[in-house]
PDB file of N, CA and C in Angstrom:
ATOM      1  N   UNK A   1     -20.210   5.002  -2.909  1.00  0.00           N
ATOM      2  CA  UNK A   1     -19.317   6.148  -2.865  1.00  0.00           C
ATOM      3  C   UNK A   1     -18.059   5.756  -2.078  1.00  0.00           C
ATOM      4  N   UNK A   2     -16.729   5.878  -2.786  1.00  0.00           N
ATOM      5  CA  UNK A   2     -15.725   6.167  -2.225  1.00  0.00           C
ATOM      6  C   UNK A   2     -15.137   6.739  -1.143  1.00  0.00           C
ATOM      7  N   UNK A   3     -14.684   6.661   0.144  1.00  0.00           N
ATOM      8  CA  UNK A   3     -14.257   7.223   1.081  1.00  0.00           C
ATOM      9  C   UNK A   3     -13.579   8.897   0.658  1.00  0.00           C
ATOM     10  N   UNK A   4     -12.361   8.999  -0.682  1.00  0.00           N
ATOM     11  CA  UNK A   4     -12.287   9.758  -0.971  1.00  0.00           C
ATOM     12  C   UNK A   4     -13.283  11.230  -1.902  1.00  0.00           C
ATOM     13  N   UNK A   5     -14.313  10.084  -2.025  1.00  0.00           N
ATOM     14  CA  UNK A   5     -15.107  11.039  -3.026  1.00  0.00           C
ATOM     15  C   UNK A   5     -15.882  11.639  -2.170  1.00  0.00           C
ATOM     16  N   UNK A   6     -16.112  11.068  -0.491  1.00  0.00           N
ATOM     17  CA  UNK A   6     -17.172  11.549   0.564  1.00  0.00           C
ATOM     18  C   UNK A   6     -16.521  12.780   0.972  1.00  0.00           C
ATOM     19  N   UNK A   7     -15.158  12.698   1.138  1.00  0.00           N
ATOM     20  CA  UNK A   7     -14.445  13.592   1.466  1.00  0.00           C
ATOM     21  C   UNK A   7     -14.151  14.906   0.517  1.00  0.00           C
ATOM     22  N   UNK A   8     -14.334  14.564  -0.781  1.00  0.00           N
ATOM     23  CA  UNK A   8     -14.191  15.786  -1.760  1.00  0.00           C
ATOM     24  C   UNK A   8     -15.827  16.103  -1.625  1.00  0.00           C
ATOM     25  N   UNK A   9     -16.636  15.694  -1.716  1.00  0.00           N
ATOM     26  CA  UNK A   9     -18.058  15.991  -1.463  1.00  0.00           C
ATOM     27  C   UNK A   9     -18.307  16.825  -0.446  1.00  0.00           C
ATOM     28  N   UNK A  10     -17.968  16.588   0.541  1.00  0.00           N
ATOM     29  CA  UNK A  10     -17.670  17.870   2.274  1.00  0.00           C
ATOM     30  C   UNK A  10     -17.130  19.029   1.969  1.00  0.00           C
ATOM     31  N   UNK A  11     -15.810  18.512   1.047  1.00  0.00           N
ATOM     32  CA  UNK A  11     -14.461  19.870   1.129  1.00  0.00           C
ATOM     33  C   UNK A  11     -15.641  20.629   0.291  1.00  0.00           C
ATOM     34  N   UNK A  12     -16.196  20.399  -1.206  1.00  0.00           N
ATOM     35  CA  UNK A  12     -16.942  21.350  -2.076  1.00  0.00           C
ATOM     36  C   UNK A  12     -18.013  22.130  -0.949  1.00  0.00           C
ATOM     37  N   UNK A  13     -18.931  21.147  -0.514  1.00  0.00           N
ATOM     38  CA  UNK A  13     -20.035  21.859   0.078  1.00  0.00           C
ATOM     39  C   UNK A  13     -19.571  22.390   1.432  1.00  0.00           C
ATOM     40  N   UNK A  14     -18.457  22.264   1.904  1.00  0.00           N
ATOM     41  CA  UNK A  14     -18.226  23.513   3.315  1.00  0.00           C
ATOM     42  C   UNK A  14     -17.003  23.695   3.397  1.00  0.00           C
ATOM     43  N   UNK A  15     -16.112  23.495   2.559  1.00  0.00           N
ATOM     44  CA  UNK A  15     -14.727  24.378   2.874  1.00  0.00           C
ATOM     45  C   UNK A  15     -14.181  25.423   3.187  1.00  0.00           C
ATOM     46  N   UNK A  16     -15.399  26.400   3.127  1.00  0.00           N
ATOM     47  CA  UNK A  16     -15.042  28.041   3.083  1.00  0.00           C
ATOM     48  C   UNK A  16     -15.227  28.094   4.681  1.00  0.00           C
ATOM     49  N   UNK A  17     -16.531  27.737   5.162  1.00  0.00           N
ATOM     50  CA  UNK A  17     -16.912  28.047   6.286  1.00  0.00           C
ATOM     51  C   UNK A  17     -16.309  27.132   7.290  1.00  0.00           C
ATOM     52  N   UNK A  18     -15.518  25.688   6.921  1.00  0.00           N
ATOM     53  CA  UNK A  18     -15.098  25.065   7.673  1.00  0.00           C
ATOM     54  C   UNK A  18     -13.446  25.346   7.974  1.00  0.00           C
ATOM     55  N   UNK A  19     -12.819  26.002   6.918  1.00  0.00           N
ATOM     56  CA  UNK A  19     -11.797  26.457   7.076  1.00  0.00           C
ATOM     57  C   UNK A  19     -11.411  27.941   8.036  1.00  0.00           C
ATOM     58  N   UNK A  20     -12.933  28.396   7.671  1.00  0.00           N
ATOM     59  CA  UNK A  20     -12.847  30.074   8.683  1.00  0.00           C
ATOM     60  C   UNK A  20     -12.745  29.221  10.020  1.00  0.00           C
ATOM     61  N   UNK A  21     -13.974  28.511  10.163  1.00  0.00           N
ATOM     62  CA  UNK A  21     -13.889  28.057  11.485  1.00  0.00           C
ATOM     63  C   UNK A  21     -12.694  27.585  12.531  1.00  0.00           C
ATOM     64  N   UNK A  22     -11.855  26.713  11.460  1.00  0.00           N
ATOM     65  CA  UNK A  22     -10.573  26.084  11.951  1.00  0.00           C
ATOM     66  C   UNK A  22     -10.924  24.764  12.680  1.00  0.00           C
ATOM     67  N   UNK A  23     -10.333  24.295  13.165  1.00  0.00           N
ATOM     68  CA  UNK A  23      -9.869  22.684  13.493  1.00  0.00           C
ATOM     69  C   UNK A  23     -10.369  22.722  15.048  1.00  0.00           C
ATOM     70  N   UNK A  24     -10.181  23.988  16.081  1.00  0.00           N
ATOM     71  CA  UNK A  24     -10.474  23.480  17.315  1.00  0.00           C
ATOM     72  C   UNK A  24     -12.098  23.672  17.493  1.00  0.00           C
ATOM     73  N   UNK A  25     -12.695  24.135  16.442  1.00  0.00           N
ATOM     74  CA  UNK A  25     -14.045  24.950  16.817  1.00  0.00           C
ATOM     75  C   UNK A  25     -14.862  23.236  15.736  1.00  0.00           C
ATOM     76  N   UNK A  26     -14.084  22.939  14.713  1.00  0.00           N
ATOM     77  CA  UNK A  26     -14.693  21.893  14.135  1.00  0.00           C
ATOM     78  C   UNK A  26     -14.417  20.680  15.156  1.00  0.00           C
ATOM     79  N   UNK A  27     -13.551  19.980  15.609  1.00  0.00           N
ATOM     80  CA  UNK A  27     -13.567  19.327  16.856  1.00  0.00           C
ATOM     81  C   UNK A  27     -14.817  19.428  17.559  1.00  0.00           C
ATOM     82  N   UNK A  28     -14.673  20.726  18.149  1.00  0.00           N
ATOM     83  CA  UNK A  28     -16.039  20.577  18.877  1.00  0.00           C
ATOM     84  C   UNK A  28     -17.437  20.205  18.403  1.00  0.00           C
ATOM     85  N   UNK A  29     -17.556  20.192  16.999  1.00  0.00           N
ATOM     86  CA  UNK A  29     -18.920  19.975  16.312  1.00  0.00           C
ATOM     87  C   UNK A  29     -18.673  18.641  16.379  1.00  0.00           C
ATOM     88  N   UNK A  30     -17.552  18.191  15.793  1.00  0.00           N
ATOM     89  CA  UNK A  30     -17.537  16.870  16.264  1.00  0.00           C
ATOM     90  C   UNK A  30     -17.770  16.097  17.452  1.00  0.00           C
ATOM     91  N   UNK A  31     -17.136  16.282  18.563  1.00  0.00           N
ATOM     92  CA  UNK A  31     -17.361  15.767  19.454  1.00  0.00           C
ATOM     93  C   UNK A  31     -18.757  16.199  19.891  1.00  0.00           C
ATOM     94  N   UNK A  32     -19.559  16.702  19.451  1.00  0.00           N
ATOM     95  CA  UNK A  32     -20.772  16.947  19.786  1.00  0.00           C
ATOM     96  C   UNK A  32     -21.698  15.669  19.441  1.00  0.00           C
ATOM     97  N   UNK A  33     -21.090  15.498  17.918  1.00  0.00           N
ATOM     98  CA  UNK A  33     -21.747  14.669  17.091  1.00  0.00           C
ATOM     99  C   UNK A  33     -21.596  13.113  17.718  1.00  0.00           C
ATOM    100  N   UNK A  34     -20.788  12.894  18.198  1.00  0.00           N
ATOM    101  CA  UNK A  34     -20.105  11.773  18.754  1.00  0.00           C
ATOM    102  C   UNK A  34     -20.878  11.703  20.445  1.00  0.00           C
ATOM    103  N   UNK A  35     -21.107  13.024  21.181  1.00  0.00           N
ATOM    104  CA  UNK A  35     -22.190  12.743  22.043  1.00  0.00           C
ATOM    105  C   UNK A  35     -23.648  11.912  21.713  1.00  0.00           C
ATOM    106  N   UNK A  36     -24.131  12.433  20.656  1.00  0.00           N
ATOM    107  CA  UNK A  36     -25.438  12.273  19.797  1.00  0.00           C
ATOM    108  C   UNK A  36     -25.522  10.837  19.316  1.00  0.00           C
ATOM    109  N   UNK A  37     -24.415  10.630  18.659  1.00  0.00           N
ATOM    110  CA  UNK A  37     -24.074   8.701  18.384  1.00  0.00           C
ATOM    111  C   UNK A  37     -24.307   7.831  19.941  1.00  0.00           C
ATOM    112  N   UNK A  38     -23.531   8.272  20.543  1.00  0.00           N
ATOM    113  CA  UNK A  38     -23.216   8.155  22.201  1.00  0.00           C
ATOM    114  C   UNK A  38     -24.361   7.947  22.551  1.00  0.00           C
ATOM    115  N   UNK A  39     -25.523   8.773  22.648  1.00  0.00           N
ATOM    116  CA  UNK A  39     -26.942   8.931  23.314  1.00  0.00           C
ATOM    117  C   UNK A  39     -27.864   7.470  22.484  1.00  0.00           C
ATOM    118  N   UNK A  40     -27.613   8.065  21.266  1.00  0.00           N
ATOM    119  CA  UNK A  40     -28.574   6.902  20.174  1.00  0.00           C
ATOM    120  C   UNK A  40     -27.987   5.346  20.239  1.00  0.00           C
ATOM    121  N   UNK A  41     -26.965   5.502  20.913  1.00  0.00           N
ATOM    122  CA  UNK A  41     -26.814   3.706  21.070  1.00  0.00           C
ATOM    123  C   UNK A  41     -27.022   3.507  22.489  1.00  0.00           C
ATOM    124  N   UNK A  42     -26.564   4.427  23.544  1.00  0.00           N
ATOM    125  CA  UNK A  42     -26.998   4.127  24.622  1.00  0.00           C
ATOM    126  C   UNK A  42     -28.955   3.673  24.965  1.00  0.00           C
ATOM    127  N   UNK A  43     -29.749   4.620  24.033  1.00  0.00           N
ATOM    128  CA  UNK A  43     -30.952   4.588  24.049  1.00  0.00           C
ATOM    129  C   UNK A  43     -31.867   3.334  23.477  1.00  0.00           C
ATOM    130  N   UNK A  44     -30.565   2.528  22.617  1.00  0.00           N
ATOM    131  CA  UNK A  44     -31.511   1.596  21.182  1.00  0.00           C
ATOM    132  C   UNK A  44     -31.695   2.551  20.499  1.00  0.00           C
ATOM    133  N   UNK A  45     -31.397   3.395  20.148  1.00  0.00           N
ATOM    134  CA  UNK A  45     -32.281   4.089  19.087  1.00  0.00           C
ATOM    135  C   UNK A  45     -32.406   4.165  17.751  1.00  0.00           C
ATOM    136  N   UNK A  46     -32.740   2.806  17.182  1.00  0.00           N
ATOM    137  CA  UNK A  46     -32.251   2.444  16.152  1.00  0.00           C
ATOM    138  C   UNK A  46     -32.595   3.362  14.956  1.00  0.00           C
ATOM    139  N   UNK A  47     -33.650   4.025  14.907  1.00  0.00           N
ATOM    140  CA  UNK A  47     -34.226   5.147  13.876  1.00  0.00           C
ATOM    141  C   UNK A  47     -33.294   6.627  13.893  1.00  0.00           C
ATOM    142  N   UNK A  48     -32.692   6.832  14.849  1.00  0.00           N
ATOM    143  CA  UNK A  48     -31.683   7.820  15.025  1.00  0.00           C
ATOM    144  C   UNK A  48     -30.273   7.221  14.904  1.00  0.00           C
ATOM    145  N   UNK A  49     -29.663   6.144  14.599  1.00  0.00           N
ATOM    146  CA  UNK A  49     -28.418   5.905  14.513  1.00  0.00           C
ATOM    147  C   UNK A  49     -27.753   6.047  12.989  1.00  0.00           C
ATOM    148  N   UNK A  50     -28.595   5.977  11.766  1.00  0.00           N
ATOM    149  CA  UNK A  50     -27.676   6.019  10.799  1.00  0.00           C
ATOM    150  C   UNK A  50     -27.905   7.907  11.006  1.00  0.00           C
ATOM    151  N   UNK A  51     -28.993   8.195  11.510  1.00  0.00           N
ATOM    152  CA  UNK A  51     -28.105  10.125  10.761  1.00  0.00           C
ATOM    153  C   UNK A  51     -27.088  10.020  11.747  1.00  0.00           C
ATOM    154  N   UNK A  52     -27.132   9.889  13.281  1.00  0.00           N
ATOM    155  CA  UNK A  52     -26.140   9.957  13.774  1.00  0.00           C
ATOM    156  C   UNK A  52     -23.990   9.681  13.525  1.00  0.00           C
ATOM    157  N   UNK A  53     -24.602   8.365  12.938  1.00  0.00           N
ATOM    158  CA  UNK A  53     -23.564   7.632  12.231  1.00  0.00           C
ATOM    159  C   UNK A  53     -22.969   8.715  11.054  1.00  0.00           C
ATOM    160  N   UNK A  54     -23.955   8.657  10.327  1.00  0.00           N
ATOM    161  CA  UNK A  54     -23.438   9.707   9.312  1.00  0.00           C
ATOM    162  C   UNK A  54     -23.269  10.945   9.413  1.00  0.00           C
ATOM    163  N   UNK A  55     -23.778  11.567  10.769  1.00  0.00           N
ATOM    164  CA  UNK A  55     -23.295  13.033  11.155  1.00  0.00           C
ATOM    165  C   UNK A  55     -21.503  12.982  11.285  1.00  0.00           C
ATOM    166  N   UNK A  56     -21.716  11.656  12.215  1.00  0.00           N
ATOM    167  CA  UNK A  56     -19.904  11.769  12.817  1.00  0.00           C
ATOM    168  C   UNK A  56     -19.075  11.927  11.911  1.00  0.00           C
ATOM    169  N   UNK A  57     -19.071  11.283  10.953  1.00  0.00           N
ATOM    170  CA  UNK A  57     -18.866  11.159   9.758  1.00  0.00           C
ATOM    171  C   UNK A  57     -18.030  12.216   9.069  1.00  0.00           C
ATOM    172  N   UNK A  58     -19.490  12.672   8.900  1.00  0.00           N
ATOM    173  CA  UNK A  58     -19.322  13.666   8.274  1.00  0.00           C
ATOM    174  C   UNK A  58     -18.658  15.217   8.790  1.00  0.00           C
ATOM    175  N   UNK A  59     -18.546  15.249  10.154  1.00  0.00           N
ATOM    176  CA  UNK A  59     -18.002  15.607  11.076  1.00  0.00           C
ATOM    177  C   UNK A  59     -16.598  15.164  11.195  1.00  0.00           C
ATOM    178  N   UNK A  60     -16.064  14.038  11.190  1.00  0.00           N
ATOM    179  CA  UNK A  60     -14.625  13.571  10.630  1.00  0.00           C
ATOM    180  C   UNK A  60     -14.027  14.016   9.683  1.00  0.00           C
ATOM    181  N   UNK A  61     -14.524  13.558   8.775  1.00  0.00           N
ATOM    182  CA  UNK A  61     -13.913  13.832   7.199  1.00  0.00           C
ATOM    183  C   UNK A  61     -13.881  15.697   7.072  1.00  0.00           C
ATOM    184  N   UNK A  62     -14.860  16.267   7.987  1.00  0.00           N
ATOM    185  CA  UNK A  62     -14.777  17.851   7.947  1.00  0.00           C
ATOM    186  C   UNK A  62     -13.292  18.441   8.603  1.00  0.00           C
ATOM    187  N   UNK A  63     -13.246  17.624   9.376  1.00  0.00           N
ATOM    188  CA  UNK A  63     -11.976  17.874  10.447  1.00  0.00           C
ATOM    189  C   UNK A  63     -10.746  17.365  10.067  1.00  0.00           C
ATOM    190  N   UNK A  64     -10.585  16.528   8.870  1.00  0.00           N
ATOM    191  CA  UNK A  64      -9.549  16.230   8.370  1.00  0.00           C
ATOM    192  C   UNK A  64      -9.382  16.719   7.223  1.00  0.00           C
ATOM    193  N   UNK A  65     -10.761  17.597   6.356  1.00  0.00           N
ATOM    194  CA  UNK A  65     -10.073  18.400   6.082  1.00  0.00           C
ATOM    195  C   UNK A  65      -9.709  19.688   6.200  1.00  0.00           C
ATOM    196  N   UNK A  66     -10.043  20.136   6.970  1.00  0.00           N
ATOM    197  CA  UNK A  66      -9.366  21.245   7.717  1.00  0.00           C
ATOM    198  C   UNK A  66      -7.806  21.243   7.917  1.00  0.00           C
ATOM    199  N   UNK A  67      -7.683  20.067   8.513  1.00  0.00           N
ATOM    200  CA  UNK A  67      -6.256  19.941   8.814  1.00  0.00           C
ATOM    201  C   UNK A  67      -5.815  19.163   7.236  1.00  0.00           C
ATOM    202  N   UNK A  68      -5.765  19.306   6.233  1.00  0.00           N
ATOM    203  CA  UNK A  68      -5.076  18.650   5.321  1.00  0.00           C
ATOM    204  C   UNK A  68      -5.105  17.160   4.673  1.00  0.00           C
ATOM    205  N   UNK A  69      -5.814  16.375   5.833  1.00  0.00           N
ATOM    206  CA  UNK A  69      -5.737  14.687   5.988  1.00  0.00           C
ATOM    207  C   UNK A  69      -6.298  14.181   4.569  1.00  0.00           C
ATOM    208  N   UNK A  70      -5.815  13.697   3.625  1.00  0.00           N
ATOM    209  CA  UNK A  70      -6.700  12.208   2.956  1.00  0.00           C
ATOM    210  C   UNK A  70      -6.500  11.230   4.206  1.00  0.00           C
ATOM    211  N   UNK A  71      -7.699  10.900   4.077  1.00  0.00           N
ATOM    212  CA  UNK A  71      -8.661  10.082   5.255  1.00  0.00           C
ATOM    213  C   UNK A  71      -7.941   8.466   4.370  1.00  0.00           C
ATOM    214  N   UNK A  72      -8.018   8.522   2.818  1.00  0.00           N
ATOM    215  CA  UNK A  72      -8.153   6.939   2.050  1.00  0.00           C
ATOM    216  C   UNK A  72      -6.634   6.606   2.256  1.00  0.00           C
ATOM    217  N   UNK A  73      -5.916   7.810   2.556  1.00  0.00           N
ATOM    218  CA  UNK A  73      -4.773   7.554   2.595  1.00  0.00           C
ATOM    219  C   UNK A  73      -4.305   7.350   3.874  1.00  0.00           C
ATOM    220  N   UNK A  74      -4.186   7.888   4.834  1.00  0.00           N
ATOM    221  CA  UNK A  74      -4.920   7.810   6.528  1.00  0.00           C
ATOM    222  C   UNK A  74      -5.218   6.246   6.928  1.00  0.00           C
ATOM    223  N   UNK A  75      -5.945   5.474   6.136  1.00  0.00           N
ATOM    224  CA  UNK A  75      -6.696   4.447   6.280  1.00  0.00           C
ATOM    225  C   UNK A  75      -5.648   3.045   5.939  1.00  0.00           C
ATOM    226  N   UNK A  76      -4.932   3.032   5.242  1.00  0.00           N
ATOM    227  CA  UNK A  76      -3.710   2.531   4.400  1.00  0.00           C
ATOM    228  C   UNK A  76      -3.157   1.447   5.347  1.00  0.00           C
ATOM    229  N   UNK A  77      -2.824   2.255   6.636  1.00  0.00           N
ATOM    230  CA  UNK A  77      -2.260   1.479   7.773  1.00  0.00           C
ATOM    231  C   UNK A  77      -2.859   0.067   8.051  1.00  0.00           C
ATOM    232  N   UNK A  78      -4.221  -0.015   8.249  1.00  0.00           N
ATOM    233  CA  UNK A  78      -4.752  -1.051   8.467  1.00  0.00           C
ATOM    234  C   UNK A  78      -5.107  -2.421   6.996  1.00  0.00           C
ATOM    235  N   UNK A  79      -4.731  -1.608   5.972  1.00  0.00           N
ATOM    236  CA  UNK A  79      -4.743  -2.925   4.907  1.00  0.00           C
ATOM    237  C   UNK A  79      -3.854  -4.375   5.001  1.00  0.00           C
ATOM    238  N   UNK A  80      -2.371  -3.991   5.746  1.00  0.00           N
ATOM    239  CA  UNK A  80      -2.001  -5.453   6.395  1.00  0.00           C
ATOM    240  C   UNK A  80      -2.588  -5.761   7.395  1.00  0.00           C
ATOM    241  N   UNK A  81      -3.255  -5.499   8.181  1.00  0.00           N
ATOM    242  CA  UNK A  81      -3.385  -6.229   9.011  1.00  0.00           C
ATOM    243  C   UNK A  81      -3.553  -5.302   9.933  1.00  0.00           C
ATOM    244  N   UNK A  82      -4.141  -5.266  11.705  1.00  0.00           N
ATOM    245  CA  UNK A  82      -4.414  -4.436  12.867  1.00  0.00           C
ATOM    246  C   UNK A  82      -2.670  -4.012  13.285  1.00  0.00           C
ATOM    247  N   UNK A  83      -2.611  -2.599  13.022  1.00  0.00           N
ATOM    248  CA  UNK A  83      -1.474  -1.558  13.409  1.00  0.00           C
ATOM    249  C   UNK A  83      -0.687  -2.573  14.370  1.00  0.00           C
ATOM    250  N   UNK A  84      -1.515  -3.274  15.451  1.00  0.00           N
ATOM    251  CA  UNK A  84      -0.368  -3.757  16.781  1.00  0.00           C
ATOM    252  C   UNK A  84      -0.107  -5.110  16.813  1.00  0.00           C
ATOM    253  N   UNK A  85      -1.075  -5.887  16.311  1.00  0.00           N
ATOM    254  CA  UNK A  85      -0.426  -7.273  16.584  1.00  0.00           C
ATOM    255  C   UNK A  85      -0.058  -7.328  14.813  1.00  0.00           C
ATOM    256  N   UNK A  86      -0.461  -7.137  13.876  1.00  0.00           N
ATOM    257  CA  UNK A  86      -0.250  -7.428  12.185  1.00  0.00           C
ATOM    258  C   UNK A  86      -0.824  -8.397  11.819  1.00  0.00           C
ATOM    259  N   UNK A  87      -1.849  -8.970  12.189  1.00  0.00           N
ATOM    260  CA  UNK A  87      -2.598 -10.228  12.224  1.00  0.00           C
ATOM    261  C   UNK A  87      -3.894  -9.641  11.256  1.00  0.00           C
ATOM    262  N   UNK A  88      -4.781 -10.044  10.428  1.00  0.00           N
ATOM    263  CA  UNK A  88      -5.838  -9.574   9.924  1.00  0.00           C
ATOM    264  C   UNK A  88      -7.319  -9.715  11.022  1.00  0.00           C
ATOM    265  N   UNK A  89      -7.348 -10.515  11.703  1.00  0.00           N
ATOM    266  CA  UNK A  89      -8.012 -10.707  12.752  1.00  0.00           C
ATOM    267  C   UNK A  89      -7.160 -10.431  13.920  1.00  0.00           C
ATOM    268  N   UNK A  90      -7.526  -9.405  14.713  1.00  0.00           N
ATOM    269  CA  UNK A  90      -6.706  -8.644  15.802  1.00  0.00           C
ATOM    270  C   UNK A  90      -6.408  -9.336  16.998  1.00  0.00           C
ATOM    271  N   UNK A  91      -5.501  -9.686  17.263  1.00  0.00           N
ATOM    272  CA  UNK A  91      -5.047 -10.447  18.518  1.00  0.00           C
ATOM    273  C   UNK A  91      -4.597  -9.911  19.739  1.00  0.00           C
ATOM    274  N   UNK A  92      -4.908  -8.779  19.672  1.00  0.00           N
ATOM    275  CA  UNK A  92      -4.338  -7.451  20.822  1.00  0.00           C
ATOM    276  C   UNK A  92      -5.106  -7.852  21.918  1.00  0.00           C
ATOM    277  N   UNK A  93      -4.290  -8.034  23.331  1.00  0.00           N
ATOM    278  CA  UNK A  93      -5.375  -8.131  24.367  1.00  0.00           C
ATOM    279  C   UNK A  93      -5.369  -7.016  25.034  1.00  0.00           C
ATOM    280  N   UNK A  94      -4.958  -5.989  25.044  1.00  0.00           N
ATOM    281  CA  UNK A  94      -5.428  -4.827  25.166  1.00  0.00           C
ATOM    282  C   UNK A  94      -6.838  -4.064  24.590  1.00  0.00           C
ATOM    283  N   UNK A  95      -7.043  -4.582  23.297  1.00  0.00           N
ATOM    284  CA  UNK A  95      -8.113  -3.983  22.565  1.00  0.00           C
ATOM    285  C   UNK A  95      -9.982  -4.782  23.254  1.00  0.00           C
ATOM    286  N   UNK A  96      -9.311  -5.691  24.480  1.00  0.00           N
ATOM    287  CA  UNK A  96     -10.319  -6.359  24.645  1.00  0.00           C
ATOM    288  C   UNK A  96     -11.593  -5.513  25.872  1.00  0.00           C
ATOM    289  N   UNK A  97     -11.169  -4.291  25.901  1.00  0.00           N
ATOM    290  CA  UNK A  97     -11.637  -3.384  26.964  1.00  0.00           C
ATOM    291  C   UNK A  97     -12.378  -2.226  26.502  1.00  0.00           C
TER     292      UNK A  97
END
């Protein structure tokens, strides 16, 4: 599956209720979800990391579309190369932290 098709897959099955909700209340589901990832790698928890993984996810792509975002398009930036140095293998020594 396509990045964009994951994202039309979300918008069908919760757009109504994710749009009532709005963007600061979906955030928060997100960042919830992103606690939960947070916990399952801190733990090993290897049997809890792909739902986790795929909660965030899915939790992302909810929150972008709320706000309008193609995510495939969103993503674009990084096909030359890492946003700061332009290198395909990232040479940023900032990113080393």
């Amino acid at each position: 599956m396509q990045l964009r098709e994951f994202q039309q897959l979300i918008d069908r099955m919760y757009s109504d209720k994710d749009r009532q909700r709005g963007a600061a209340k979906t955030f928060l589901w997100f960042a919830e979800e992103v606690g939960e990832l947070a916990s399952a790698i801190a733990k090993h928890d290897r049997e809890n990391l792909r739902e986790e993984f795929a909660d965030t996810l899915a939790w992302l792509v909810t929150l972008a579309n709320v706000e309008g975002i193609d995510l495939e398009e969103a993503i674009r930036k990084f096909t030359g190369g890492c946003p700061g140095c332009g290198e395909m293998v990232c040479r940023c020594e900032s990113k080393l932290t």
